[in-house]
C-alpha atoms as a PDB file:
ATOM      1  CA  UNK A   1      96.336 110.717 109.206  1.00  0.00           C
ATOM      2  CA  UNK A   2      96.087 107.215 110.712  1.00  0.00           C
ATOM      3  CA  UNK A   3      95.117 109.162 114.701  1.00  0.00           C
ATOM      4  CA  UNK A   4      93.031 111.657 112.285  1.00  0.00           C
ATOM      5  CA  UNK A   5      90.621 108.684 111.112  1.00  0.00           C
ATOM      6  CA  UNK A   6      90.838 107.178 114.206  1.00  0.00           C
ATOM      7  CA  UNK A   7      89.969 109.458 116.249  1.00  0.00           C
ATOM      8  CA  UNK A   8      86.856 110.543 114.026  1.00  0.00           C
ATOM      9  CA  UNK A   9      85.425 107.492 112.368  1.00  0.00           C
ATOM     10  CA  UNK A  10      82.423 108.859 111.286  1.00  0.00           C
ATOM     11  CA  UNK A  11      84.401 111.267 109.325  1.00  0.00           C
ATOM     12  CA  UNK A  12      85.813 111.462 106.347  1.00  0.00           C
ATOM     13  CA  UNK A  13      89.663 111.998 106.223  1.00  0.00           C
ATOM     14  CA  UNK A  14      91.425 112.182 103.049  1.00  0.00           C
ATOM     15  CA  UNK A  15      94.729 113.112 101.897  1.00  0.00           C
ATOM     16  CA  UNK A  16      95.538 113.493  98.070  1.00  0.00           C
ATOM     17  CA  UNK A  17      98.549 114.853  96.976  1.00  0.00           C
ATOM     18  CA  UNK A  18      98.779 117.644  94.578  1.00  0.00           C
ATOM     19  CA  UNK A  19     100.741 118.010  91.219  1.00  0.00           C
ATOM     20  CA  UNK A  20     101.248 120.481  88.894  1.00  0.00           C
ATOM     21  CA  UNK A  21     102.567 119.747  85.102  1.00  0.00           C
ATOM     22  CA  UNK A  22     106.433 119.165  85.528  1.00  0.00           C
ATOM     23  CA  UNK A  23     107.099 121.584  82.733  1.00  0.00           C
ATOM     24  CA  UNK A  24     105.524 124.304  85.345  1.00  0.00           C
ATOM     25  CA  UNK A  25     108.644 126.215  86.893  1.00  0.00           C
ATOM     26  CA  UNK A  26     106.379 127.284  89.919  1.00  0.00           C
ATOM     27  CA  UNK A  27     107.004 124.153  91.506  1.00  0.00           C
ATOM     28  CA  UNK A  28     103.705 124.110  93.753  1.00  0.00           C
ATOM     29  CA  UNK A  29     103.161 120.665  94.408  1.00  0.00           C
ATOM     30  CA  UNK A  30     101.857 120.027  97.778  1.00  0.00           C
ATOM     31  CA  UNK A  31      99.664 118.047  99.692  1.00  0.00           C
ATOM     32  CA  UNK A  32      95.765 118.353 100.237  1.00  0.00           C
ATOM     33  CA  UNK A  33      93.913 117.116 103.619  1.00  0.00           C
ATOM     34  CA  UNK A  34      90.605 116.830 104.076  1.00  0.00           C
ATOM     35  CA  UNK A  35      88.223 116.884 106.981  1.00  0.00           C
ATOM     36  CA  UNK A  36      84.549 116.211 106.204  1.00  0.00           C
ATOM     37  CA  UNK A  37      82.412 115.888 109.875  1.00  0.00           C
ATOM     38  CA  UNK A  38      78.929 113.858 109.040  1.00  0.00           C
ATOM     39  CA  UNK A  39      75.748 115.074 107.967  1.00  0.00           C
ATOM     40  CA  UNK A  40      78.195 118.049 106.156  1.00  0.00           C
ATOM     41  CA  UNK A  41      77.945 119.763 109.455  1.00  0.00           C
ATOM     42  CA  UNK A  42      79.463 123.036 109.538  1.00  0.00           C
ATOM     43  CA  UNK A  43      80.775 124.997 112.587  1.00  0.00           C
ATOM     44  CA  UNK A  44      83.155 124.068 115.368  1.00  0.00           C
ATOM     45  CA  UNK A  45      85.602 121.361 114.961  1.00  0.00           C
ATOM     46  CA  UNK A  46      84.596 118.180 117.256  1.00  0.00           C
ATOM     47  CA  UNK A  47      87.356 118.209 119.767  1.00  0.00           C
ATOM     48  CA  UNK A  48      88.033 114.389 119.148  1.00  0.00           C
ATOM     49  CA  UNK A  49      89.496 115.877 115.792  1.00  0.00           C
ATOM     50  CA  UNK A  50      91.102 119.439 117.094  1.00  0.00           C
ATOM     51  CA  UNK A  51      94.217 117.707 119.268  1.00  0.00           C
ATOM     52  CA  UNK A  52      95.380 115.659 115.801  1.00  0.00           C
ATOM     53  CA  UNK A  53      94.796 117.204 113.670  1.00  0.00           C
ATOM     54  CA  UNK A  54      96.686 120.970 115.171  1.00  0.00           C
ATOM     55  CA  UNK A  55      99.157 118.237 115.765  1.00  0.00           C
ATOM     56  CA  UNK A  56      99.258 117.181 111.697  1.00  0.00           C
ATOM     57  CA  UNK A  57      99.570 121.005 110.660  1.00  0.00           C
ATOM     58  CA  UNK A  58     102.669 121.804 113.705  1.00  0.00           C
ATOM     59  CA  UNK A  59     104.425 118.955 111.657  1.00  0.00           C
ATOM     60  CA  UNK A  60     104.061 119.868 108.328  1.00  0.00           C
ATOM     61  CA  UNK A  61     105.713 123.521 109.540  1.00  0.00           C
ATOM     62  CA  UNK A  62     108.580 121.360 111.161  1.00  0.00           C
ATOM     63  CA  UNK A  63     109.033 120.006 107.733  1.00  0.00           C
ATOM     64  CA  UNK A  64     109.123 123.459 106.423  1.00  0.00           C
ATOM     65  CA  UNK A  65     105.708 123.108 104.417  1.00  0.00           C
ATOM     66  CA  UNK A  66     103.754 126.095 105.019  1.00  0.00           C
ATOM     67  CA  UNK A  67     100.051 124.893 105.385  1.00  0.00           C
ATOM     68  CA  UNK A  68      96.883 126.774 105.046  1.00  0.00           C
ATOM     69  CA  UNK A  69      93.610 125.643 106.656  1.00  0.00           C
ATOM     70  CA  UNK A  70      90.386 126.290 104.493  1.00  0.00           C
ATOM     71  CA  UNK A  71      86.986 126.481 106.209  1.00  0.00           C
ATOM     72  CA  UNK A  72      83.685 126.456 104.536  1.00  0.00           C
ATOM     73  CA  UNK A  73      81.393 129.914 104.230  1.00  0.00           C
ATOM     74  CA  UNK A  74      78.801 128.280 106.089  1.00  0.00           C
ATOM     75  CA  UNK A  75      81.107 127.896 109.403  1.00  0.00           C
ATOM     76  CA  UNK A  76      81.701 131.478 109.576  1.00  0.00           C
ATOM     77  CA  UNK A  77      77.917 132.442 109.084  1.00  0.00           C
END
């Protein structure tokens, strides 16, 4: 997260973790990044960010997470 931001400090990079109600037996907790480029452009990942933040996502499957990247509608337009 720390290379993510620095690598992009006109961006916004968040992380928020995710909780469901501990009485839920589905036990999908997990873990929420987010990537917001200025002006809410949409399109092609500045490459500044790419190198990081593939680097981020290869970790989180060392760890045995199974991440999921989300792009906006507008990207694939």
């Amino acid at each position: 997260m720390v290379e993510l931001r620095r690598q992009a400090p006109q961006s916004l990079v968040s992380l928020t973790r995710l909780t469901e109600d501990p009485a839920a037996e589905s036990g999908g907790d997990g873990w929420l990044i987010e990537v917001e480029l200025p002006g809410g452009a949409a399109g092609e990942l500045p490459a500044a960010l790419a190198a990081p933040l593939e680097e981020t996502i290869c970790d989180l499957r060392i760890l045995g997470l199974g991440p999921t990247v989300l792009v906006p509608i507008e990207a694939w337009g």
